[in-house]
Protein backbone atom coordinates (compact mmCIF):
# COMPACT_ATOMS: atom_id res chain seq x y z
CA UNK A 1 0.00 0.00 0.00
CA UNK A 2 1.81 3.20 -1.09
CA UNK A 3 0.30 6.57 -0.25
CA UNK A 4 -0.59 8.73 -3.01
CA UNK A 5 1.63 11.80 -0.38
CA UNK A 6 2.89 12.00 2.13
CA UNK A 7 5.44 13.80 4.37
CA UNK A 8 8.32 12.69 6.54
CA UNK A 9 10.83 15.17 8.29
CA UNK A 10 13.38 14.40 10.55
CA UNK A 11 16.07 16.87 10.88
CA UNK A 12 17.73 15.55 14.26
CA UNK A 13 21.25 14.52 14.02
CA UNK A 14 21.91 11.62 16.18
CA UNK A 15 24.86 10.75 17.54
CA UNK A 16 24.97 6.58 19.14
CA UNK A 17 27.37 4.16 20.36
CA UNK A 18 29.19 3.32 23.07
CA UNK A 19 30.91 6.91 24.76
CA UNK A 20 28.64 8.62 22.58
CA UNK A 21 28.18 10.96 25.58
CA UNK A 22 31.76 11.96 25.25
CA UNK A 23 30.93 14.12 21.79
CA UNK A 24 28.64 16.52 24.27
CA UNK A 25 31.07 19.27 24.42
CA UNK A 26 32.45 19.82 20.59
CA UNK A 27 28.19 19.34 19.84
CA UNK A 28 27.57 21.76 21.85
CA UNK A 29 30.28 24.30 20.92
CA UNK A 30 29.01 23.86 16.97
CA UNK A 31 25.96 25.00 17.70
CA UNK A 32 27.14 27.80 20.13
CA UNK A 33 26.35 26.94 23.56
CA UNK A 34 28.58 28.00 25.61
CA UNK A 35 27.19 27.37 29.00
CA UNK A 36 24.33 24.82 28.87
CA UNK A 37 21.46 24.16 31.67
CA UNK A 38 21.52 20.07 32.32
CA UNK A 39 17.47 19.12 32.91
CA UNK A 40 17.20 15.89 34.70
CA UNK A 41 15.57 14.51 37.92
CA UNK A 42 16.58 12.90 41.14
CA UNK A 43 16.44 9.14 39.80
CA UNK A 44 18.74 9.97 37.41
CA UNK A 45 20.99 11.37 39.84
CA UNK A 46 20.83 8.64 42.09
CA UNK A 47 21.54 6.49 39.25
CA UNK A 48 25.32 8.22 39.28
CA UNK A 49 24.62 9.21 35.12
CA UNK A 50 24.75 12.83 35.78
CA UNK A 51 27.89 12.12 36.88
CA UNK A 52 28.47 10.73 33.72
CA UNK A 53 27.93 13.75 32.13
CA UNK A 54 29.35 16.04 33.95
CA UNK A 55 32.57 13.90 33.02
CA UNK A 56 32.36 14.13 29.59
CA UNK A 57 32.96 17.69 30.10
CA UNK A 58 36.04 16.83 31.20
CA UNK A 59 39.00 19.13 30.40
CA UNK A 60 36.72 20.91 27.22
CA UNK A 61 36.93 23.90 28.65
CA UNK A 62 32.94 24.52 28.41
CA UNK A 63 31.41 25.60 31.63
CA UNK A 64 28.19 23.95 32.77
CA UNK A 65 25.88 27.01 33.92
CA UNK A 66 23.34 25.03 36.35
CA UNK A 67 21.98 21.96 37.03
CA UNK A 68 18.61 21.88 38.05
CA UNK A 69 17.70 18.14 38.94
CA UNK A 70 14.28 17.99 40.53
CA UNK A 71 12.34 17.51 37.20
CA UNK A 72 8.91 15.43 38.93
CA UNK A 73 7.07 12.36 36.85
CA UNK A 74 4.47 14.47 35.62
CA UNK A 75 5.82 18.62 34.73
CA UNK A 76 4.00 21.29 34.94
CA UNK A 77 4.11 24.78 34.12
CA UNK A 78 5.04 25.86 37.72
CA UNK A 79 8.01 23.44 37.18
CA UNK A 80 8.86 24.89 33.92
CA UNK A 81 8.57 28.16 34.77
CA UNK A 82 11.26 27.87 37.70
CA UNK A 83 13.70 26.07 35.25
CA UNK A 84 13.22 29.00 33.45
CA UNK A 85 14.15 31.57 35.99
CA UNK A 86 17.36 28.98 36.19
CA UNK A 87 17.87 29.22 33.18
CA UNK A 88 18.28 33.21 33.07
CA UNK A 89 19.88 33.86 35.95
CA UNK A 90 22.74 31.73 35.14
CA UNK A 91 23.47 33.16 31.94
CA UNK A 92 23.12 30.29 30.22
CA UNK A 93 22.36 29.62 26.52
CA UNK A 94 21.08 26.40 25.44
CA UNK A 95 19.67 22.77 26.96
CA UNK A 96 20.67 19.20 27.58
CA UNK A 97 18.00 17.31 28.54
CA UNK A 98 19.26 14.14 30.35
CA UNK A 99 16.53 11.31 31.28
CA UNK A 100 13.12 9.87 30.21
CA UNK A 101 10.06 11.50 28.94
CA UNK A 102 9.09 14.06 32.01
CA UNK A 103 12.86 15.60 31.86
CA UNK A 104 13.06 16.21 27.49
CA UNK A 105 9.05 17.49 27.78
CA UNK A 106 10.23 19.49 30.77
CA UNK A 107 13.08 21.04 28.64
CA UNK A 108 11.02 21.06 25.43
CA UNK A 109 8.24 23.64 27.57
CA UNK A 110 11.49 25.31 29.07
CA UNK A 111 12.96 26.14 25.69
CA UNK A 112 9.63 27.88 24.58
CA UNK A 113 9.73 29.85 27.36
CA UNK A 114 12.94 31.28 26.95
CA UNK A 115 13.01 31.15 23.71
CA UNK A 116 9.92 33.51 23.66
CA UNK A 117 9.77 36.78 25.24
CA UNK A 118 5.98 37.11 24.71
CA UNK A 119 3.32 35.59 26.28
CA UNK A 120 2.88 32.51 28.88
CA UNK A 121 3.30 28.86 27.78
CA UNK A 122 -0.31 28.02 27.71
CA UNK A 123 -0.42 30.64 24.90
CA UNK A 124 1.84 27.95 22.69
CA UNK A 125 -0.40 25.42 23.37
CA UNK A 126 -1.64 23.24 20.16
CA UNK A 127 -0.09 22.38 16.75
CA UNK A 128 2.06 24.70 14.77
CA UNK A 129 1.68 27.57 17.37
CA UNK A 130 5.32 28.48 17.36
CA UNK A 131 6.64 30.58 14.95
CA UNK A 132 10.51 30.71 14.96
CA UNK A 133 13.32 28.38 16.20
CA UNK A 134 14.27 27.65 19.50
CA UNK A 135 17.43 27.64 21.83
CA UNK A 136 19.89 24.63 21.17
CA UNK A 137 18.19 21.35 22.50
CA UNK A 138 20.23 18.20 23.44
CA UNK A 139 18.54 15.22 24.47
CA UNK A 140 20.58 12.08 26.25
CA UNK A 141 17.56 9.73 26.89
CA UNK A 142 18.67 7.19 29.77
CA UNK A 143 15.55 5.09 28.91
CA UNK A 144 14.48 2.93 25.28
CA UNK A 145 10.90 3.76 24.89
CA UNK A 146 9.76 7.34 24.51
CA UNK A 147 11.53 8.08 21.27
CA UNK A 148 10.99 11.85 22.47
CA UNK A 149 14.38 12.83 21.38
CA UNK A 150 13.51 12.58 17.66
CA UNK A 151 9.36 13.56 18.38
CA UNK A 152 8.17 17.09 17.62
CA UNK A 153 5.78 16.79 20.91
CA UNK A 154 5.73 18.13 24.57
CA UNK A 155 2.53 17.27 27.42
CA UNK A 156 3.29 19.55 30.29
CA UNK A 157 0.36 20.09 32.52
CA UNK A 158 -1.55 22.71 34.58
CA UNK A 159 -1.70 21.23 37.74
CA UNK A 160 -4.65 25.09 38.43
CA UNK A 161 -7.07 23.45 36.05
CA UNK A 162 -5.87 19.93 36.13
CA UNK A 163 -5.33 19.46 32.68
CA UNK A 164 -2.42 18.31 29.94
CA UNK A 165 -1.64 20.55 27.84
CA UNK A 166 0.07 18.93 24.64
CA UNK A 167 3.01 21.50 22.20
CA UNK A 168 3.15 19.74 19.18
CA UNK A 169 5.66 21.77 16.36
CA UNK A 170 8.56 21.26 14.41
CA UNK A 171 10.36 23.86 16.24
CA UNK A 172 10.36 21.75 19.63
CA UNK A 173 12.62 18.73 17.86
CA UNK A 174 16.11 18.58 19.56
CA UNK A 175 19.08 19.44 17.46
CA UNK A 176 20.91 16.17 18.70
CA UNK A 177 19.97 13.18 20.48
CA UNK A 178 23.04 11.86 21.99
CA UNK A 179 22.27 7.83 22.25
CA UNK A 180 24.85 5.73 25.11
CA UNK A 181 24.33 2.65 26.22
CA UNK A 182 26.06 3.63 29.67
CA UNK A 183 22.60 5.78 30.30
CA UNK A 184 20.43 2.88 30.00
CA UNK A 185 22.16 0.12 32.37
CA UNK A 186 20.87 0.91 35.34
CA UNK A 187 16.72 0.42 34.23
CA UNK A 188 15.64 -2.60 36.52
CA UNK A 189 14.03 -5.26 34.60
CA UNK A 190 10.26 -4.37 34.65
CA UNK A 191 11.38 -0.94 33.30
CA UNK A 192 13.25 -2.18 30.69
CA UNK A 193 10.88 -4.52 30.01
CA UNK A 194 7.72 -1.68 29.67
CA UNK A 195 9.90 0.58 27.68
CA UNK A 196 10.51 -1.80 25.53
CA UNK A 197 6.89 -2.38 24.79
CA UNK A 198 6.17 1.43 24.62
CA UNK A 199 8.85 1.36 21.73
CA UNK A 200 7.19 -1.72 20.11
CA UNK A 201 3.84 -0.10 20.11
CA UNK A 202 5.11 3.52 18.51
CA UNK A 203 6.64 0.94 15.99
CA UNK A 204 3.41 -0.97 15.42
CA UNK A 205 1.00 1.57 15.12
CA UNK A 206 2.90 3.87 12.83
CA UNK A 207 3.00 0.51 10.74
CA UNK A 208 -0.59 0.00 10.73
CA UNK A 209 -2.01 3.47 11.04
CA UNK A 210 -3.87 5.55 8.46
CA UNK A 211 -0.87 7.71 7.83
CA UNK A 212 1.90 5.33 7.22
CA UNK A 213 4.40 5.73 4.46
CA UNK A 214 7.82 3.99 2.95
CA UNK A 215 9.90 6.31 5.31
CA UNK A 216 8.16 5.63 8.64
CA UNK A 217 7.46 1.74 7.48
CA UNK A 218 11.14 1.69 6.69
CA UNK A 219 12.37 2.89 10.60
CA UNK A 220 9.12 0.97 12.18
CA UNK A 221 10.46 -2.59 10.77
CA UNK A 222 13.80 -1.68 11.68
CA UNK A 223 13.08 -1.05 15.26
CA UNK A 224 10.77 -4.24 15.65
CA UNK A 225 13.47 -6.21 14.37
CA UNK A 226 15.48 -4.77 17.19
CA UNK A 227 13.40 -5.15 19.73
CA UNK A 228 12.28 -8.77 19.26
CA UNK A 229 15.99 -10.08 19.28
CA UNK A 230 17.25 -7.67 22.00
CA UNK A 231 14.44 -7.01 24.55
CA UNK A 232 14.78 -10.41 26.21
CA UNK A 233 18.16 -10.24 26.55
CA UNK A 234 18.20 -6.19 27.69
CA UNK A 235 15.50 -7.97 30.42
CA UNK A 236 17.53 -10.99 31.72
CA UNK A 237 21.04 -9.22 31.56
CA UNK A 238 20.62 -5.48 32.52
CA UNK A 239 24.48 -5.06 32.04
CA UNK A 240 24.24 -6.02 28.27
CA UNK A 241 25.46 -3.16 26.95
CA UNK A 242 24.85 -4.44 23.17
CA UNK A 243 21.24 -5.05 23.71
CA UNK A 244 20.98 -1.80 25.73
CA UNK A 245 22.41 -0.09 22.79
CA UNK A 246 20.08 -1.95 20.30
CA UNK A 247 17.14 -0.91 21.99
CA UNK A 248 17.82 2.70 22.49
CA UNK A 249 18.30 2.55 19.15
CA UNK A 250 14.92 0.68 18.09
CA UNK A 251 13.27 3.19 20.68
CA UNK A 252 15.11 6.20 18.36
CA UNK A 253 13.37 4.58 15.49
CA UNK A 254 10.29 3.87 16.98
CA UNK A 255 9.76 7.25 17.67
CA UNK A 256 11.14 9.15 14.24
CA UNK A 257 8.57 6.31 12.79
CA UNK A 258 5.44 7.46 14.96
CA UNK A 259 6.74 11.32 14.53
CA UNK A 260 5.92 10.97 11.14
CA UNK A 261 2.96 8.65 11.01
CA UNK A 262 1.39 8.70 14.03
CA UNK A 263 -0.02 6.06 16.34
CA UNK A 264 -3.60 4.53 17.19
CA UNK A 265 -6.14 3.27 19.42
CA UNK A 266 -3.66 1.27 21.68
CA UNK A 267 -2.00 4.51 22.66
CA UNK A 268 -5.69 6.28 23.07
CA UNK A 269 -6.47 3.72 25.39
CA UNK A 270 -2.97 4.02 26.90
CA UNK A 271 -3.39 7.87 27.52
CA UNK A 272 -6.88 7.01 28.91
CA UNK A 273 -5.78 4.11 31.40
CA UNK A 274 -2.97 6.77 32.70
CA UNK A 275 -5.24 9.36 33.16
CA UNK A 276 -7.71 7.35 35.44
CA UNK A 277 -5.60 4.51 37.03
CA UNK A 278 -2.28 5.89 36.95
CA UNK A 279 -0.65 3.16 35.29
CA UNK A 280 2.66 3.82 33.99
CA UNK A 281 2.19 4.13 30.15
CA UNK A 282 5.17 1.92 29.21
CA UNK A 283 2.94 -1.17 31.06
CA UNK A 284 -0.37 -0.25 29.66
CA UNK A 285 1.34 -0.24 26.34
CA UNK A 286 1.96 -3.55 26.63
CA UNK A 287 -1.06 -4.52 27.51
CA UNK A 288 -2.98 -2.97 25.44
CA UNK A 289 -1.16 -3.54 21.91
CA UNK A 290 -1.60 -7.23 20.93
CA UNK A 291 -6.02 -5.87 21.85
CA UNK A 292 -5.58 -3.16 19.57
CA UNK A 293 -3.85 -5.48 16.23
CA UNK A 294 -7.13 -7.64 17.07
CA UNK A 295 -9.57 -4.93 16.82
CA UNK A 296 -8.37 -3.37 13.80
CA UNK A 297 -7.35 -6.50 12.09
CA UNK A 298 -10.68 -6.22 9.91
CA UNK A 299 -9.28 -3.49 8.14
CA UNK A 300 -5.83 -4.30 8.50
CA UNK A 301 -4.89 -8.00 8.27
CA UNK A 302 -2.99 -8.53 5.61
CA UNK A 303 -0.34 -5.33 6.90
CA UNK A 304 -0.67 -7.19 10.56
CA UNK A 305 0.48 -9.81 9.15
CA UNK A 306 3.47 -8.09 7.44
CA UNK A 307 4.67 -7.82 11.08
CA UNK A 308 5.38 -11.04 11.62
CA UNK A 309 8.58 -10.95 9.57
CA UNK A 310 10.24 -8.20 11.30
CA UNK A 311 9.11 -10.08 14.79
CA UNK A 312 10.42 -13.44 13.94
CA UNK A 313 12.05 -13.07 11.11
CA UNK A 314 12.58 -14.68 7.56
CA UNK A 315 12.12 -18.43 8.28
CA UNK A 316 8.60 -18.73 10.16
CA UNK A 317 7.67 -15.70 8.06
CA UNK A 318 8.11 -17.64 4.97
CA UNK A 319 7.24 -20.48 6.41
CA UNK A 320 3.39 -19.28 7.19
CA UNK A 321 0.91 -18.76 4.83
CA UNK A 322 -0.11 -15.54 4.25
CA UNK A 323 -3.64 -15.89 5.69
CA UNK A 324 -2.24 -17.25 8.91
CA UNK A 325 0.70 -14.47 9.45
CA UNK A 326 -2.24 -12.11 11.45
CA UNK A 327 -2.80 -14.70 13.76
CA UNK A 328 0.99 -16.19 14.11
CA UNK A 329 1.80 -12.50 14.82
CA UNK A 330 -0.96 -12.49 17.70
CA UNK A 331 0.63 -15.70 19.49
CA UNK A 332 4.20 -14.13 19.17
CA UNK A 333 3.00 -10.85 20.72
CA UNK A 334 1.32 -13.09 23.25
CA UNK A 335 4.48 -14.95 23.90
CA UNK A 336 6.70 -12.27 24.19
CA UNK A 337 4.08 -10.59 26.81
CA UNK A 338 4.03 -13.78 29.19
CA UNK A 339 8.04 -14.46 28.70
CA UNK A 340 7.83 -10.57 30.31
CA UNK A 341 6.09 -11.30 33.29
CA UNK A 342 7.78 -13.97 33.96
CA UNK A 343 11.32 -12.46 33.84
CA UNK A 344 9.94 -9.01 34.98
CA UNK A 345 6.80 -8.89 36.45
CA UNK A 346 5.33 -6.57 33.72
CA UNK A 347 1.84 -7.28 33.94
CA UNK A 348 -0.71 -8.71 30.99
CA UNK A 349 -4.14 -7.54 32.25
CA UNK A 350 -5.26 -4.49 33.46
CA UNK A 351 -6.23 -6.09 36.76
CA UNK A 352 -2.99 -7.24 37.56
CA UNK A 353 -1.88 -3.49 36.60
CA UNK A 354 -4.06 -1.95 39.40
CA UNK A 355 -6.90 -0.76 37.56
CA UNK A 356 -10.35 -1.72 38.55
CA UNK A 357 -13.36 -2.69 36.52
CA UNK A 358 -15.71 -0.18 37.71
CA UNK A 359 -12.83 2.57 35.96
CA UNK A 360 -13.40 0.81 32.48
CA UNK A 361 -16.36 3.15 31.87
CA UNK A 362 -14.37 6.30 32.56
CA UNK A 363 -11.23 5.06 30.64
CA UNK A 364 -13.41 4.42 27.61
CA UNK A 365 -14.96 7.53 27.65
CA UNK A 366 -11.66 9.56 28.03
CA UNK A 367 -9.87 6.68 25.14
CA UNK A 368 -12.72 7.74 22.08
CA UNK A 369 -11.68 11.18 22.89
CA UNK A 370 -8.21 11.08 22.71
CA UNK A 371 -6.55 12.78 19.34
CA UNK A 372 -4.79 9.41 19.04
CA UNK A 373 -7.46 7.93 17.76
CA UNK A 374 -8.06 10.13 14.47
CA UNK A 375 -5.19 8.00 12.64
CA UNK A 376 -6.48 4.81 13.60
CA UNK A 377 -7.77 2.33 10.83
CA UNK A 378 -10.71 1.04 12.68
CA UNK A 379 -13.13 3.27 13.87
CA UNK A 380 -13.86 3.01 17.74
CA UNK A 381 -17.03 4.20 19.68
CA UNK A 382 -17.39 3.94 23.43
CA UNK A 383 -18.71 0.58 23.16
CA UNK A 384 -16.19 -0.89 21.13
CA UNK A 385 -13.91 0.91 23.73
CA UNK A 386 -15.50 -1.14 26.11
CA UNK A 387 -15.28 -4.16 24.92
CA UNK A 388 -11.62 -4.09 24.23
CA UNK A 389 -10.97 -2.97 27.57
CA UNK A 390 -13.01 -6.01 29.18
CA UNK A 391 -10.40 -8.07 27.03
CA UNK A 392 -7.64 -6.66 28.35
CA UNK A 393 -9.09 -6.71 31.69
């Protein structure tokens, strides 16, 4: 199926391997930056890879102006707003965003505040709202499942009205994304293990969604192939620095893929679970995806099935018949999900995630709603909603 148009952009230069880290100063200096803020939080601190950082520093000569490291799991503008003041009163003149999704959103709403001299953040809020570049934006992600270092996307919320506010322009992509294995080792199991599956569904659903093209099929088959030989390994052997590496690359993939084609109902119902039964999105991810290829596969079987070869590659692809690949790609998803929970813990069912049944109304309701959803190949109402999430439950 080739689209007719479509559009795929992707300016971020990305730097990975092992000691990829070490390239942060001469990065920095090309674009300018003289004396970046580091945006991070306290687990990553804890975790020693700040220190990491700071050591790649080293004898550059390039002056760190602050560190602010008390980034929370969900921003807000009150948060942003004081990284901001940071920001100014050290002097300093670009970002490095060092950590998972809350820390590079943090940064992303920090670099439209001082990057604009006009206005509050909430005035930004929406698509294409900003007008003109940013400051310099580095992004060291130290887990394998956002992909936000190559995403054009930033949910900070207002804790006044209790509500997400989502940035979505090309103006909020980092210049670099600076991939190391060494800030991925220390992810316990079940985190590596629902990162993973966040990466697998960004990888999925751009496949399968309404706006998929060559480009984003090309890095979504790339990354599944990644993640299917390296996940179990990242799981069982946190230390593996090759499959650590793999997968923060997949992840990178994953999200360039998603960037460009967007994702589906799994993620709407993702969004949805979060919202109501705080349930970190990584896990609900997991659970979710193999319900979501089910429900669309009326509309989308035969490019379900197409999956299979990236997930278990050339022999049992060629080995199935075409009319059974949907359903051999179901089992494998299914397999990989249980070999999970046993090695990790990472949960199958939404009751084994925390969430009740009397919240399935609520989640559905919030899920047919979500903006994720407009991309999907199946439409969903709130009683299809339902019914997947009884599946899943």
């Amino acid at each position: 199926m080739l689209p007719s148009y479509f559009e795929f952009y992707n300016p971020v230069k990305i730097v990975s391997g092992h000691k990829a880290l070490d390239n942060l100063p001469y990065e920095l200096s090309q674009m300018g930056v003289a004396r970046p803020l580091i945006v991070t939080d306290k687990g990553v601190v804890g975790a020693g890879l700040i220190q990491i950082v700071q050591e790649a520093f080293g004898s550059s000569g390039m002056t760190i102006g602050a560190i602010y490291d008390d980034v929370p799991p969900d921003s807000s503008v009150d948060v942003v707003n004081a990284i901001a003041d940071v920001y100014r009163a050290n002097g300093c003149d670009g970002l490095v965003a060092v950590g998972g999704g809350s820390p590079i959103d943090t940064a992303k709403g920090v670099n439209i505040v001082v990057s604009h001299d006009k206005g509050e953040l909430k005035d930004y809020m929406g698509a294409d709202r900003l007008t003109g570049p940013l400051k310099p934006l580095v992004v060291v992600p130290t887990t394998a499942g956002t992909g936000s270092e190559v995403t054009l996307v930033a949910v900070i919320a207002d804790t006044r009205k209790n509500v997400k506010m989502a940035f979505v322009s090309r103006h909020l992509l980092p210049d670099l994304a600076l991939i190391d294995p060494r800030m991925t080792l220390t992810m316990p199991a079940k985190i590596t293990a629902a990162t993973g599956m966040d990466a697998l569904s960004h990888a999925m659903e751009a496949y399968t969604c309404l706006q998929k093209n060559p480009l984003s099929d090309a890095h979504a088959t790339a990354a599944i192939s990644l993640i299917s030989r390296y996940l179990p390994l990242a799981v069982e052997d946190r230390k593996n620095a090759t499959a650590r590496l793999a997968l923060a690359n997949a992840s990178c993939m994953a999200g360039a893929a998603f960037s460009n084609s967007m994702v589906g109902m799994v993620h709407a119902l993702g969004h949805a679970t979060g919202a109501v039964c705080h349930i970190p999105h990584g896990v609900a991810m997991g659970i979710f995806l193999p319900h979501g290829l089910a429900y669309n596969l009326p509309e989308r079987a035969e490019i379900i099935g197409e999956l299979l070869l990236p997930l278990r590659g050339a022999e049992i692809y060629a080995a199935t018949p075409p009319k059974s690949r949907p359903e051999r790609l179901l089992e494998s998803l299914s397999s990989l999900q249980k070999a999970l929970e046993s090695k990790a813990g990472l949960p199958m069912r939404l009751k084994d995630a925390g969430a009740r049944e009397d919240q399935l109304g609520e989640i559905a309701l919030k899920a047919i709603n979500d903006g994720a959803l407009m991309m999907n190949p199946r439409e969903m109402d709130i009683e299809d909603a339902k019914a997947v999430l009884k599946n899943a439950f």
